[in-house]
N, C-alpha and C. Protein backbone atom coordinates (compact mmCIF):
# COMPACT_ATOMS: atom_id res chain seq x y z
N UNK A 1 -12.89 16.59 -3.52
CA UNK A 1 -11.56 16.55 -2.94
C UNK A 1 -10.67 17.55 -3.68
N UNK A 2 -9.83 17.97 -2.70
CA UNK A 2 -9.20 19.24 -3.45
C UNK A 2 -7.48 18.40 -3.95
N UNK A 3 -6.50 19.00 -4.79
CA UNK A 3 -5.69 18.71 -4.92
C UNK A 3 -4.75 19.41 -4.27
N UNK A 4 -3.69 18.61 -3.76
CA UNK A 4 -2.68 18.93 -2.78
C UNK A 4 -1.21 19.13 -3.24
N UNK A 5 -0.43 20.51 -4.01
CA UNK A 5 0.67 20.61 -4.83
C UNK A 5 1.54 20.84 -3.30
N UNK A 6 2.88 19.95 -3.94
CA UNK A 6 3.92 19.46 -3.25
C UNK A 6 5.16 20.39 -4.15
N UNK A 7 5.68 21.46 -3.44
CA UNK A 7 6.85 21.71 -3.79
C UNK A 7 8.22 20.97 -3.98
N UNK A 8 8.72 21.27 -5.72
CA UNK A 8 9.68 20.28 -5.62
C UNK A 8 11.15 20.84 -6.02
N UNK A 9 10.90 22.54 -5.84
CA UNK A 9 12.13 23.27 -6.24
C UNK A 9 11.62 23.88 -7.44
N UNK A 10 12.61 25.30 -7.19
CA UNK A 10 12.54 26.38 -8.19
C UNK A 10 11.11 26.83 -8.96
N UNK A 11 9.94 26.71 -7.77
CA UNK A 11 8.65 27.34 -8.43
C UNK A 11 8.00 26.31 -9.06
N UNK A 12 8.40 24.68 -9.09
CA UNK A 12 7.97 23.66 -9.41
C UNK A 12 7.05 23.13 -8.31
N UNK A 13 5.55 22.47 -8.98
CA UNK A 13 5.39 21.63 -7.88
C UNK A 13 4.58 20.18 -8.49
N UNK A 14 3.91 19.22 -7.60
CA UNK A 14 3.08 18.22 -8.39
C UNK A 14 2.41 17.80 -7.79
N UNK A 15 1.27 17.52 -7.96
CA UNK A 15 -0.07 16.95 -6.99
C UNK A 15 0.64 15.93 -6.13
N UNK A 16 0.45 15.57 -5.01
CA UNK A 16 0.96 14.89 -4.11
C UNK A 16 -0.09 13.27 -3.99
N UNK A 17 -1.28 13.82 -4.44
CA UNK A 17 -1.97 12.50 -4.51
C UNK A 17 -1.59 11.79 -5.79
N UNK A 18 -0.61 11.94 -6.80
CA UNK A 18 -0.44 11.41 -8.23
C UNK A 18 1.07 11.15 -7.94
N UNK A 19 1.73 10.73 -6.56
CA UNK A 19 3.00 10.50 -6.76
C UNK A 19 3.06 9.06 -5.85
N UNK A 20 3.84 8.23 -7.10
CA UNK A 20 3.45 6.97 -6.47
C UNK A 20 5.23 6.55 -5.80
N UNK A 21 6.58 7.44 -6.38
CA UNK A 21 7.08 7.61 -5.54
C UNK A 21 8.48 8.04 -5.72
N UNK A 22 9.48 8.14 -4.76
CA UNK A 22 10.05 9.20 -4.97
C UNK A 22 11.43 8.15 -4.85
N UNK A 23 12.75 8.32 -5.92
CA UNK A 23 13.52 7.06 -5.42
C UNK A 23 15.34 8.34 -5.96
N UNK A 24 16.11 7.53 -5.81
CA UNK A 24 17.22 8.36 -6.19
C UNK A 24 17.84 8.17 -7.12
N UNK A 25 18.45 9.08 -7.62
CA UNK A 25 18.98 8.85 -9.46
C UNK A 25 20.56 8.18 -9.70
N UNK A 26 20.95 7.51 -8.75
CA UNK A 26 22.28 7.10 -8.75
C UNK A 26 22.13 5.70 -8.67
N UNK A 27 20.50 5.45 -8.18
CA UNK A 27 20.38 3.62 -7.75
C UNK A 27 20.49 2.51 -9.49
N UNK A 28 20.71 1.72 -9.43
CA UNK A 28 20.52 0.94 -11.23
C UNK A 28 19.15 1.34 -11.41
N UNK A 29 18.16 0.97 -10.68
CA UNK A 29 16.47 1.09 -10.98
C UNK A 29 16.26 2.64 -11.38
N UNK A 30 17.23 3.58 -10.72
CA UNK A 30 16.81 4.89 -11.13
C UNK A 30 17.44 5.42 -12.44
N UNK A 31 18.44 5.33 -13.39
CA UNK A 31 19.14 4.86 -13.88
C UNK A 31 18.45 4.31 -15.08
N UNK A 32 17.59 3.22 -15.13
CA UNK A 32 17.33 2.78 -16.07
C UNK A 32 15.55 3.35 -16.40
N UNK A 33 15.19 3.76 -15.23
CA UNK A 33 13.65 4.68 -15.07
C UNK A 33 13.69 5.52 -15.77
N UNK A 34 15.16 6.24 -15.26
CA UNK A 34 15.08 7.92 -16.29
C UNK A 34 15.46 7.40 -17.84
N UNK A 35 15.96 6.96 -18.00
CA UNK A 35 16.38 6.48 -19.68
C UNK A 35 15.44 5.93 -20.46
N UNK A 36 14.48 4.78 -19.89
CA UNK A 36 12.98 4.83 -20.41
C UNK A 36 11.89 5.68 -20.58
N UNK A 37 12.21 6.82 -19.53
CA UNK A 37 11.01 7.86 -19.94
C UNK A 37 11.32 8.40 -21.09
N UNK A 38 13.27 8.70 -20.48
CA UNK A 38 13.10 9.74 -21.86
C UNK A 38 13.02 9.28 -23.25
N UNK A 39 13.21 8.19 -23.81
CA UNK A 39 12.70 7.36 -24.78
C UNK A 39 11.35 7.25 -25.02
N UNK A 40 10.36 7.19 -24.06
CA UNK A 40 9.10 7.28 -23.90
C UNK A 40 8.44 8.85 -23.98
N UNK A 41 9.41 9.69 -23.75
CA UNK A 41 9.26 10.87 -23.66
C UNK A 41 8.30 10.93 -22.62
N UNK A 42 8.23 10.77 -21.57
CA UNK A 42 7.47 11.20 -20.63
C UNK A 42 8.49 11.79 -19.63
N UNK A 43 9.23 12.20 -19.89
CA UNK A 43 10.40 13.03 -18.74
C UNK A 43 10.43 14.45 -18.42
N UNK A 44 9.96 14.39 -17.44
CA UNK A 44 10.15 16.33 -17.32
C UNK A 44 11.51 16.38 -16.10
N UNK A 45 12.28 17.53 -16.62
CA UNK A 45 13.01 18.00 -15.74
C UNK A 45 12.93 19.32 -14.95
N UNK A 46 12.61 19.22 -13.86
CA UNK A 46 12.53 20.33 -13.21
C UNK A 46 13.50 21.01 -12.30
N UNK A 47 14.79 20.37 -12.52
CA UNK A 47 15.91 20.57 -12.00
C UNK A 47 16.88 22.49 -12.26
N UNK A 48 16.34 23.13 -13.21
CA UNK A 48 16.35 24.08 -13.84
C UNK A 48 18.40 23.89 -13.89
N UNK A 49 19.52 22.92 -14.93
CA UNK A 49 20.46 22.76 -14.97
C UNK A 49 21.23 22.33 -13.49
N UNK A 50 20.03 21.94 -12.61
CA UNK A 50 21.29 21.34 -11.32
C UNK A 50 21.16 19.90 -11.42
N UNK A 51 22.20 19.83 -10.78
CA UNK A 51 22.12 17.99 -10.33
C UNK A 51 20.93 17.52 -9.94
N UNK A 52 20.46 16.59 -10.44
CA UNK A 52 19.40 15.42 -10.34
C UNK A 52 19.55 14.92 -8.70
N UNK A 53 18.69 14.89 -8.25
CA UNK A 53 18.83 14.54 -6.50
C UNK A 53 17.90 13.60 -6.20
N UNK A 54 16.72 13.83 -6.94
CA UNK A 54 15.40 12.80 -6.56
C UNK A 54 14.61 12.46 -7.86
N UNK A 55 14.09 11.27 -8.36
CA UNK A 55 13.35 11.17 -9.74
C UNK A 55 11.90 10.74 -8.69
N UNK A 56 10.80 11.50 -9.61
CA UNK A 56 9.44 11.13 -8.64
C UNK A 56 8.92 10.56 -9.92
N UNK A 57 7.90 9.53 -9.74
CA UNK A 57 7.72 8.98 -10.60
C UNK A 57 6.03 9.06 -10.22
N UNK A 58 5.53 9.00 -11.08
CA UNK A 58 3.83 9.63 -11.24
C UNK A 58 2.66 8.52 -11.81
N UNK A 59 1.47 8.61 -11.47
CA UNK A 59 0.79 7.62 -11.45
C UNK A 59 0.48 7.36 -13.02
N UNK A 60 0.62 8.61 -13.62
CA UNK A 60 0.51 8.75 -15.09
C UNK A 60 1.65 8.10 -15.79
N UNK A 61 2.76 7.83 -15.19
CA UNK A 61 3.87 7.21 -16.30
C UNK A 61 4.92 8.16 -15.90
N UNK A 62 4.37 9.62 -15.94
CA UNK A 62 5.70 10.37 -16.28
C UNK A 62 6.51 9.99 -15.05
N UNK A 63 7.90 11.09 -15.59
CA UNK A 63 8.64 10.42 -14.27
C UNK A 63 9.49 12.30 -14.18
N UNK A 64 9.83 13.22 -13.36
CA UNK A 64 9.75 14.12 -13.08
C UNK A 64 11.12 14.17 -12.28
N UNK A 65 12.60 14.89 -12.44
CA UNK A 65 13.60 15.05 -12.23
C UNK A 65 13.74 16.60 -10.81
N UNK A 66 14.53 16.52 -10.38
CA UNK A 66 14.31 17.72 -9.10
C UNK A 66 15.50 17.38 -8.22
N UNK A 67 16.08 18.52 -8.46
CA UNK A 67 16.89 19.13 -7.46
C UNK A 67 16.90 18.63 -6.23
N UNK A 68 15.84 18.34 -5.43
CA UNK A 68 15.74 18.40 -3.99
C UNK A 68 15.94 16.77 -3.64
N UNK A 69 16.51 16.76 -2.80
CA UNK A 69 16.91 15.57 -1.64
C UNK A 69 15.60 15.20 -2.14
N UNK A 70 15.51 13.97 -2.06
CA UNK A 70 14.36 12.76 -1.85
C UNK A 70 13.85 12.80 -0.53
N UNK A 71 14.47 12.93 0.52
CA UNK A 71 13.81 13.34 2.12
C UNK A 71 13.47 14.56 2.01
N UNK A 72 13.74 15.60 1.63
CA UNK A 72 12.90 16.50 1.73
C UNK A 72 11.41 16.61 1.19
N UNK A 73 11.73 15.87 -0.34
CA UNK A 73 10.03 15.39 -0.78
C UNK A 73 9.53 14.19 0.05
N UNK A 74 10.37 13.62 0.44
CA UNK A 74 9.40 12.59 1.56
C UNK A 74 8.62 12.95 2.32
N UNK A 75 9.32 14.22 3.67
CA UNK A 75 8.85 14.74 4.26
C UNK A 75 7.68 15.68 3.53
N UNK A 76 7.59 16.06 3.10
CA UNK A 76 6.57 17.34 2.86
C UNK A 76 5.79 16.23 2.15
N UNK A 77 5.50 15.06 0.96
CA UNK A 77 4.58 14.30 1.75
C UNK A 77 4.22 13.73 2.80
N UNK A 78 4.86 13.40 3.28
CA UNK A 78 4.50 13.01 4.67
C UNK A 78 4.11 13.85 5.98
N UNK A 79 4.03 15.10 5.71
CA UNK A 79 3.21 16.45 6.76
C UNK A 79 1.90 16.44 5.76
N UNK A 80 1.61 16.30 4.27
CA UNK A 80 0.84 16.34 3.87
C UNK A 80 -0.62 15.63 3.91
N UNK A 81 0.03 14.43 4.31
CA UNK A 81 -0.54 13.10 4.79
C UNK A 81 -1.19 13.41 6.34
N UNK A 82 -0.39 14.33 7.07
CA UNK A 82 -0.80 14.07 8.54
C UNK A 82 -1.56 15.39 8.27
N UNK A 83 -1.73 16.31 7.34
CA UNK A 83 -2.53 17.06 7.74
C UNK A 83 -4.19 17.00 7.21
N UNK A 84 -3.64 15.90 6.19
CA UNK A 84 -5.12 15.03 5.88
C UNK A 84 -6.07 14.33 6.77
N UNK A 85 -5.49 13.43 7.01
CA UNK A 85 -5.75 13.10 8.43
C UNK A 85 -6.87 13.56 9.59
């Protein structure tokens, strides 16, 4: 099986089969996600200094910061999915 990278802004991307999911950084749960990684140090930001828009959180623990709308990574998993299929 091949691996399937999901663009997530600015030349960033992340296997799409290792994302268990994608939530928003303003909710309490998101909020207290990002503050445990980074304590845990498992936090990458890939936001390159913009606003935080979507936290994806990974089957590994880490949890991965990005620019882009959360529907836009929804969608592009979700064409990813149908082109599996």
């Amino acid at each position: 099986m091949r691996a399937t990278l999901i663009n997530i802004g600015f030349g960033n991307a992340v296997v799409a089969e290792r994302i268990i999911a994608v939530i928003t950084p303003m909710s309490a749960s998101g909020k207290r996600i990002r503050e445990e990684a980074k304590e845990n140090e498992v936090l990458i930001d890939a936001t390159h200094g913009r606003k935080t828009r979507a936290i994806i959180i990974m089957d590994s623990s880490h949890v991965i910061l990005s620019a882009m709308q959360p529907e836009t990574i929804a969608n592009r998993l979700a064409s990813h999915d149908q082109t599996e299929e």
